[in-house]
Protein backbone atom coordinates (compact mmCIF):
# COMPACT_ATOMS: atom_id res chain seq x y z
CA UNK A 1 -32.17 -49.26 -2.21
CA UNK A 2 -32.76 -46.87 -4.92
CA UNK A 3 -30.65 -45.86 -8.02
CA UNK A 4 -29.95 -42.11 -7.56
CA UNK A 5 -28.31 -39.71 -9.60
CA UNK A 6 -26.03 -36.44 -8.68
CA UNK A 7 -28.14 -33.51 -7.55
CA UNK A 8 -26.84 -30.87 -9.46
CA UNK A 9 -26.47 -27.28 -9.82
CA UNK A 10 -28.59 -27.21 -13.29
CA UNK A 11 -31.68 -28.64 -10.65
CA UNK A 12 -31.37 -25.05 -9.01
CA UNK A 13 -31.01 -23.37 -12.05
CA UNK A 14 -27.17 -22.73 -12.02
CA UNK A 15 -25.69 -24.78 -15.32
CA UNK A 16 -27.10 -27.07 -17.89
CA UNK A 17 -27.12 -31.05 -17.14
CA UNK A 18 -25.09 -31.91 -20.75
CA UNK A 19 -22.18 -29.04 -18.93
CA UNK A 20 -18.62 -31.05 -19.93
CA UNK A 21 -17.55 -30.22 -16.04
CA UNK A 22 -20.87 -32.06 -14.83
CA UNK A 23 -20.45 -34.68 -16.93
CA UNK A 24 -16.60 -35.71 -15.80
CA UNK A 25 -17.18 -34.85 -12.13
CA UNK A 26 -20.01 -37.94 -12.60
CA UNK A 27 -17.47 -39.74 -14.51
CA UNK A 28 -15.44 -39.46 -11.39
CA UNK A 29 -18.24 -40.16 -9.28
CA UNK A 30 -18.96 -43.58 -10.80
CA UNK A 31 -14.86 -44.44 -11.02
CA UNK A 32 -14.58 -43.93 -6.77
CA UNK A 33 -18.10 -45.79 -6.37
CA UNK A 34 -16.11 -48.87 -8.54
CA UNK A 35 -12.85 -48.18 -6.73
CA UNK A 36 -14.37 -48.53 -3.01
CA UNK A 37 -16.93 -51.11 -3.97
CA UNK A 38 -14.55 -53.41 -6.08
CA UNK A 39 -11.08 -52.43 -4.91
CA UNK A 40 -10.63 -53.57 -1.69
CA UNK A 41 -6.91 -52.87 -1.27
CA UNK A 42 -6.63 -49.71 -2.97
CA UNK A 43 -9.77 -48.59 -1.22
CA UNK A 44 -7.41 -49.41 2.20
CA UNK A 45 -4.95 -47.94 0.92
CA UNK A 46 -6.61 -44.20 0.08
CA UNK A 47 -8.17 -44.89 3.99
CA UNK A 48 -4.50 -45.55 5.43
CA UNK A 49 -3.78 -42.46 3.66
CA UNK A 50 -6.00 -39.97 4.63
CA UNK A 51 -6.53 -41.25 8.06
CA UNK A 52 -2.74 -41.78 8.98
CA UNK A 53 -3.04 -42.60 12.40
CA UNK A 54 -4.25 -46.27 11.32
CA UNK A 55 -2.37 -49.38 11.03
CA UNK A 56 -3.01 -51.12 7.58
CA UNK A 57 -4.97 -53.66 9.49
CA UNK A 58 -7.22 -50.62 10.97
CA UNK A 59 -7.90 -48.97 7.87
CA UNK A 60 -8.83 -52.67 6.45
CA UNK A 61 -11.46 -52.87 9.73
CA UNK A 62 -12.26 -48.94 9.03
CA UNK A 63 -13.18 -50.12 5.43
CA UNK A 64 -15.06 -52.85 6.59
CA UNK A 65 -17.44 -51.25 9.25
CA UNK A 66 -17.93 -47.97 7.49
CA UNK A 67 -17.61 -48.12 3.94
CA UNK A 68 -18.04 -51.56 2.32
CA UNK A 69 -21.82 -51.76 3.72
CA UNK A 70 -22.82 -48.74 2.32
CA UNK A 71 -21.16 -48.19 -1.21
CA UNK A 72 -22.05 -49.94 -4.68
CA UNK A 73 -20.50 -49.56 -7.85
CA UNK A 74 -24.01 -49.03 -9.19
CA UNK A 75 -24.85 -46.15 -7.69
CA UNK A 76 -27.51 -47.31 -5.29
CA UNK A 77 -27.87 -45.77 -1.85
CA UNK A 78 -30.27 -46.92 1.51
CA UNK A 79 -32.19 -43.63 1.85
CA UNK A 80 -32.62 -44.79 5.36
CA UNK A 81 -29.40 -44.56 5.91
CA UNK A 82 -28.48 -41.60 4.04
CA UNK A 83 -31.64 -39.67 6.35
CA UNK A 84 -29.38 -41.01 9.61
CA UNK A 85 -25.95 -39.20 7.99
CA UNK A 86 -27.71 -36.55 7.13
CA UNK A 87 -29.56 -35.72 10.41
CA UNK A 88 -26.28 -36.91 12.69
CA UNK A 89 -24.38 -34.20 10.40
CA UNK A 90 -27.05 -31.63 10.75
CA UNK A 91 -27.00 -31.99 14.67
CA UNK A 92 -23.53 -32.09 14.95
CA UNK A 93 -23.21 -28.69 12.93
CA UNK A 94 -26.19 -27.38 15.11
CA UNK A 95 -28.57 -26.84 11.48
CA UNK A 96 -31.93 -27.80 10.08
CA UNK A 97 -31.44 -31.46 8.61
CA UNK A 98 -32.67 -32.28 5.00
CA UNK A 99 -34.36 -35.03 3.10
CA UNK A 100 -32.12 -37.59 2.00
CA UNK A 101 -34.72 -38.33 -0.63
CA UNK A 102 -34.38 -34.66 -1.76
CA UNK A 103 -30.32 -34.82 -1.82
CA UNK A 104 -30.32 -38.79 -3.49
CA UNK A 105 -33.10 -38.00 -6.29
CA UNK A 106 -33.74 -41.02 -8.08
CA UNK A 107 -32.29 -41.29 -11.79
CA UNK A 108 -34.41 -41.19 -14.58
């Protein structure tokens, strides 16, 4: 796995990296990344939420299957992974896939 950072506007030229906004929307980043990875039943609980058709118990399997195995508090992603999401998404929305590696650059 590889320690990423946020790809950012200020990498295509649109703000600075030290921008106040960047900086709390990472803050927020990191706080859901420590939430999902280390809060199992408030993670369930946001899932039960915004997928309301599942029991408790489904969102807990939901969690399980699709989220646990591929979120860290640290920040870390499988690129090989990511590439999968990305192309699956790209095909279903009928456009050009990207790099992961591009969208996941790794923090320096």
């Amino acid at each position: 796995m590889a320690r990423v950072a946020i790809i950012t506007g200020a990498s295509r030229g649109i703000g600075p990296l030290d921008d106040p906004a960047l900086r709390a929307l990472a803050r927020a980043n990191r706080r859901a990344l420590v939430t999902i990875a280390e809060q199992l039943r408030l993670a369930v609980d946001y899932i039960a939420a915004f997928l309301g058709r599942l029991t408790r118990e489904e969102a807990q399997q939901y969690h399980e299957r699709y989220i646990r195995p591929y979120f860290t508090s640290d920040g870390r992603v499988d690129l090989a992974v990511a590439q999968r999401a990305v192309d699956a998404v790209a095909t279903e929305l009928g456009v050009a896939s990207l790099s992961a590696e591009q969208m996941y650059q790794p923090a320096v």
